[in-house]
Each structure stands twice: as C-alpha cells, then as structure tokens.
C-alpha atoms as a PDB file:
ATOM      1  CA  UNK A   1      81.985 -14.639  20.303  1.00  0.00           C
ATOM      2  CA  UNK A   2      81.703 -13.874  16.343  1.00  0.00           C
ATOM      3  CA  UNK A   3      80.005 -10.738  15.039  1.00  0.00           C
ATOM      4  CA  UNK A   4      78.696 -13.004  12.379  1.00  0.00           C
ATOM      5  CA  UNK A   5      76.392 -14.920  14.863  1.00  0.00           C
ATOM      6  CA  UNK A   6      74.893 -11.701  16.523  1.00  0.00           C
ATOM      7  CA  UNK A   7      71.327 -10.819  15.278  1.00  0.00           C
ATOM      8  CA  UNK A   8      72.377  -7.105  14.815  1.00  0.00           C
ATOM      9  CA  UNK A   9      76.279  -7.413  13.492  1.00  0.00           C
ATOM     10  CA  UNK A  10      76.106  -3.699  11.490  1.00  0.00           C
ATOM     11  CA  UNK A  11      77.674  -1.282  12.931  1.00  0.00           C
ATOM     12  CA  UNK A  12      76.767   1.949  12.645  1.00  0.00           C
ATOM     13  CA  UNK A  13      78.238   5.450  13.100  1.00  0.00           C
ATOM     14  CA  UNK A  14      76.218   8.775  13.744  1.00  0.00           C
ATOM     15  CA  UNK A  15      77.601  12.016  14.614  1.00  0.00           C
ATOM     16  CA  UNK A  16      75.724  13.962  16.879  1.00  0.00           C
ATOM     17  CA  UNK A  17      75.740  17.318  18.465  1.00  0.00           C
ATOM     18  CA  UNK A  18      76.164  18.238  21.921  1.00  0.00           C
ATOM     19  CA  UNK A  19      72.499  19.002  21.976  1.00  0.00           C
ATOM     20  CA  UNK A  20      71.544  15.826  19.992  1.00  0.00           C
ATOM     21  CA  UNK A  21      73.500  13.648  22.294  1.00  0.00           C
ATOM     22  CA  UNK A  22      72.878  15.637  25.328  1.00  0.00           C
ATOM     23  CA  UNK A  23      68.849  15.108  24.023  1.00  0.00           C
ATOM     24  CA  UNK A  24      69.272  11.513  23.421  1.00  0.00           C
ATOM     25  CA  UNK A  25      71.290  10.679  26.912  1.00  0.00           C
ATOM     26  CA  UNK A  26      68.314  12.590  28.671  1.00  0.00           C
ATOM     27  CA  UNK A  27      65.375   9.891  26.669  1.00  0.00           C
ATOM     28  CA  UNK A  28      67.834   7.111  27.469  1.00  0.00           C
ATOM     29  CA  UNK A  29      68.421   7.897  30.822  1.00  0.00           C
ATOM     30  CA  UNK A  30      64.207   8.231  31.510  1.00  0.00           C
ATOM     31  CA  UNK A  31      63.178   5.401  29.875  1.00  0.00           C
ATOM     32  CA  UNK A  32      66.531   3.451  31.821  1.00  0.00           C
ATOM     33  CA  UNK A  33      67.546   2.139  27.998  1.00  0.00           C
ATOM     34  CA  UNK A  34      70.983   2.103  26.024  1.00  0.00           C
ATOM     35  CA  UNK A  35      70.803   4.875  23.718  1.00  0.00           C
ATOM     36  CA  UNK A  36      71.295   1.999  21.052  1.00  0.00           C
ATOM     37  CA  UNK A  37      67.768   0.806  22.089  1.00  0.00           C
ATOM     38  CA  UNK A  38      66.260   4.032  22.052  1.00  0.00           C
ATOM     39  CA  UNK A  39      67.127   4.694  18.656  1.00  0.00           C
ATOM     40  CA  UNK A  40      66.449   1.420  17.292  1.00  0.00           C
ATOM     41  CA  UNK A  41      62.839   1.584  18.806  1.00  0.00           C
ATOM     42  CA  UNK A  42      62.372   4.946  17.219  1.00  0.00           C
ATOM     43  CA  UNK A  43      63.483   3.510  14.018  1.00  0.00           C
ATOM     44  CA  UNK A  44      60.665   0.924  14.322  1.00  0.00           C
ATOM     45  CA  UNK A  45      57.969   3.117  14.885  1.00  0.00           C
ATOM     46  CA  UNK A  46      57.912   2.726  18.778  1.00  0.00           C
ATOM     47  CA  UNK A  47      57.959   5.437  21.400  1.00  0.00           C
ATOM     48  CA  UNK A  48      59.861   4.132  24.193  1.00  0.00           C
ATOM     49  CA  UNK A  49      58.228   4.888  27.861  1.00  0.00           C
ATOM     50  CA  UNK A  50      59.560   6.408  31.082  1.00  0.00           C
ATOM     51  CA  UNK A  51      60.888   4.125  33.573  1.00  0.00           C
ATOM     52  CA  UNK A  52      58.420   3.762  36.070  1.00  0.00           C
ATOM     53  CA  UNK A  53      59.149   4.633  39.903  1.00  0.00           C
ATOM     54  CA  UNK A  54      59.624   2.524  42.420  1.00  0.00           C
ATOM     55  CA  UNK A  55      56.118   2.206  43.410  1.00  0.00           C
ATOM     56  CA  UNK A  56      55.258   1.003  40.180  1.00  0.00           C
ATOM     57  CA  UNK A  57      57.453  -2.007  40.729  1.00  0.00           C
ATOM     58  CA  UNK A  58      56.100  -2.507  44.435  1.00  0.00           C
ATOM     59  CA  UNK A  59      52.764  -2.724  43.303  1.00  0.00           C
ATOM     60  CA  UNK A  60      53.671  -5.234  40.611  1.00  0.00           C
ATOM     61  CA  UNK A  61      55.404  -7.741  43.559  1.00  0.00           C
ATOM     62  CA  UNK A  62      52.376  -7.307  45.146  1.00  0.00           C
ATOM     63  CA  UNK A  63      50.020  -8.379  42.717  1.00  0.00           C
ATOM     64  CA  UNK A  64      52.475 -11.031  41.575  1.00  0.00           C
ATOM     65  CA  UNK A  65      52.295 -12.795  45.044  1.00  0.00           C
ATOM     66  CA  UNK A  66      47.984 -11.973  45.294  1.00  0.00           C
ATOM     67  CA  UNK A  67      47.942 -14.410  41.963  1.00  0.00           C
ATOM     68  CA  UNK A  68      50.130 -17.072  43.150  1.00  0.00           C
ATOM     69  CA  UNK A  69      48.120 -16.965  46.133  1.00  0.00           C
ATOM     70  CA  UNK A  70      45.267 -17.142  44.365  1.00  0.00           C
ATOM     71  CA  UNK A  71      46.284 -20.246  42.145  1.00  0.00           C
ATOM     72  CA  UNK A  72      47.546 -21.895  45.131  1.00  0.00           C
ATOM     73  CA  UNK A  73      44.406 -21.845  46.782  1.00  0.00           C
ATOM     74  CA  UNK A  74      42.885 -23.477  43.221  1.00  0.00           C
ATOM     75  CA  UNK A  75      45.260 -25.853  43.691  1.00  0.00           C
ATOM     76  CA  UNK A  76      44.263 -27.032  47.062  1.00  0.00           C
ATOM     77  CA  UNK A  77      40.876 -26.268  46.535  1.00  0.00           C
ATOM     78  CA  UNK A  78      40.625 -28.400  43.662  1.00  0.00           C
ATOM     79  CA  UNK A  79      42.257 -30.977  45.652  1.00  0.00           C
ATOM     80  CA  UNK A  80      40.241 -30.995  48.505  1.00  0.00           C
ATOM     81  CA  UNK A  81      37.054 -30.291  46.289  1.00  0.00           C
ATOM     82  CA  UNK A  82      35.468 -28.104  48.706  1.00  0.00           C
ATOM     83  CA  UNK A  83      35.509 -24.620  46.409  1.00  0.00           C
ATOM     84  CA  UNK A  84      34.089 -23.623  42.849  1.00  0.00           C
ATOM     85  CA  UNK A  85      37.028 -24.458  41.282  1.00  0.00           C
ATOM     86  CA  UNK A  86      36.233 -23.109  37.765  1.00  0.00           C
ATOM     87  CA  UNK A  87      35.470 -19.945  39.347  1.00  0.00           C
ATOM     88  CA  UNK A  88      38.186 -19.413  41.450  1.00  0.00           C
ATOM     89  CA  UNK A  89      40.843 -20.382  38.368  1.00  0.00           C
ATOM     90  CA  UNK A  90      39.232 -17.700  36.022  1.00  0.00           C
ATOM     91  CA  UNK A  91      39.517 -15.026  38.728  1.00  0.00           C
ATOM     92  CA  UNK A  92      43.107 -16.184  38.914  1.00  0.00           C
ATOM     93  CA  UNK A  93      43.030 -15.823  35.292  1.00  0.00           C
ATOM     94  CA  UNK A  94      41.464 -12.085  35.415  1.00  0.00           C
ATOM     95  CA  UNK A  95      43.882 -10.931  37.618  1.00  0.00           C
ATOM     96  CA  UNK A  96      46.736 -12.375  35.903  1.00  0.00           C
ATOM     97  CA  UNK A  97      45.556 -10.508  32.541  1.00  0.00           C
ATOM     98  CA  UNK A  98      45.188  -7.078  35.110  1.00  0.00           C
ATOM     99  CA  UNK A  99      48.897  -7.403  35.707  1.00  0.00           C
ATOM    100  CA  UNK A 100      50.109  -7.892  31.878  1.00  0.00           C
ATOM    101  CA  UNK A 101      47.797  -4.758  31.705  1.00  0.00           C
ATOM    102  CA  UNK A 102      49.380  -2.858  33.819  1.00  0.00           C
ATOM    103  CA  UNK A 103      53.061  -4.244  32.302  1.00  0.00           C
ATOM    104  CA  UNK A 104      51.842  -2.792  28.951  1.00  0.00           C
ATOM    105  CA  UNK A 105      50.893   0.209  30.215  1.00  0.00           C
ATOM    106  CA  UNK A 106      53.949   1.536  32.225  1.00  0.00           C
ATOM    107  CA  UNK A 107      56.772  -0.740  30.550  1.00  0.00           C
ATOM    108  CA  UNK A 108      55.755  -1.759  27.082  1.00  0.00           C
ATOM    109  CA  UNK A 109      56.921   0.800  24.299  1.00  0.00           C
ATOM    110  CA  UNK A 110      53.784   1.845  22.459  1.00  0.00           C
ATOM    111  CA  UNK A 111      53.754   2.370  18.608  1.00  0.00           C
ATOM    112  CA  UNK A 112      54.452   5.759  17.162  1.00  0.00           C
ATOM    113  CA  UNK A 113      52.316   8.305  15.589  1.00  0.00           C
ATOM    114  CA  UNK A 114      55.367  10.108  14.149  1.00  0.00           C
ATOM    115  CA  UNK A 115      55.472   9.936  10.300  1.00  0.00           C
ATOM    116  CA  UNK A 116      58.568   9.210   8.990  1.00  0.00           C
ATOM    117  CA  UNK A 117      57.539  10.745   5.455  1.00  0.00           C
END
C-alpha cells in the first residue's frame, strides 16, 4: 500500500509528557479510540464520548431485532392485506429514528464548545 493513496499521508510528531500522554491514554482508553482519533476529533471541534457499557449495546440488539420484527410483520401484512399497512410502516419508521437517537447520543462525538482562540 502507498502513503500517497491514504486520505491522511502526513505524519506528524508531538512530544508529550508523562502527564500529557498518561492524560491522553486515559481519554483514549474511555472513549475505546486510538489516541490518533482522539486528537484528530479534538482538532475538529468534536468532543469524543465515553464508550458505553455493555448494557448500552444489549439494549441496542434488542431494539435492532423489535424493528426488523416490526418491518417483517409490514411485510406480511402488506401481503396478506389484513393490517393498516401505512401505519404499521411509520411506526417501524419511528422506532428506527429512536435507535439512531439513541446511537447519537451514547456513540456519536458531539461538537465542541472549546474555543480554540
């Protein structure tokens, strides 16, 4: 592979203290990012969130199989014609847009209110 094709091909080197790096291991290791990514999402304004626990991530399987269950019975109902279709797909819809919610809230880095200036 050829440095030339990578998106980021500039290297960079910072020297850190044992307190700086000791600091920046500790954000990397919360949010469960390189310390690369960390830094590059501070550079861009973003604060980088904690990892969430494993609960967080049982809930989402969860509500991932709810929706598919929930479009599958669309699916059938449509086909079978015995259901408020329209209904039934834009609850499917509403609880699809629930779990992007939650997504943004727990994994999504947010923007920064640090000032740079």
């Amino acid at each position: 592979m050829k440095i030339e094709n990578r998106k980021r091909n500039i290297p960079i080197r910072v020297w850190l203290s044992k307190s700086e790096n000791a600091e920046l291991s500790r954000k990397a290791k919360i949010t469960g990012l390189p310390k690369s990514t960390v830094i590059r999402l501070l550079i861009n304004n973003y604060e980088p969130k904690e990892k969430p626990d494993e609960r967080f991530y049982e809930t989402m399987r969860l509500l991932s199989a709810i929706g598919n269950n929930i479009n599958q019975l669309a699916v059938k109902a449509n086909t079978l014609g015995f259901i408020d279709t329209p209904m039934l797909k834009a609850e499917a819809l509403r609880w699809h847009k629930f779990q992007a919610d939650i997504e943004a809230v727990f994994l999504r880095p947010g923007e920064s209110n640090l000032k740079w200036q």
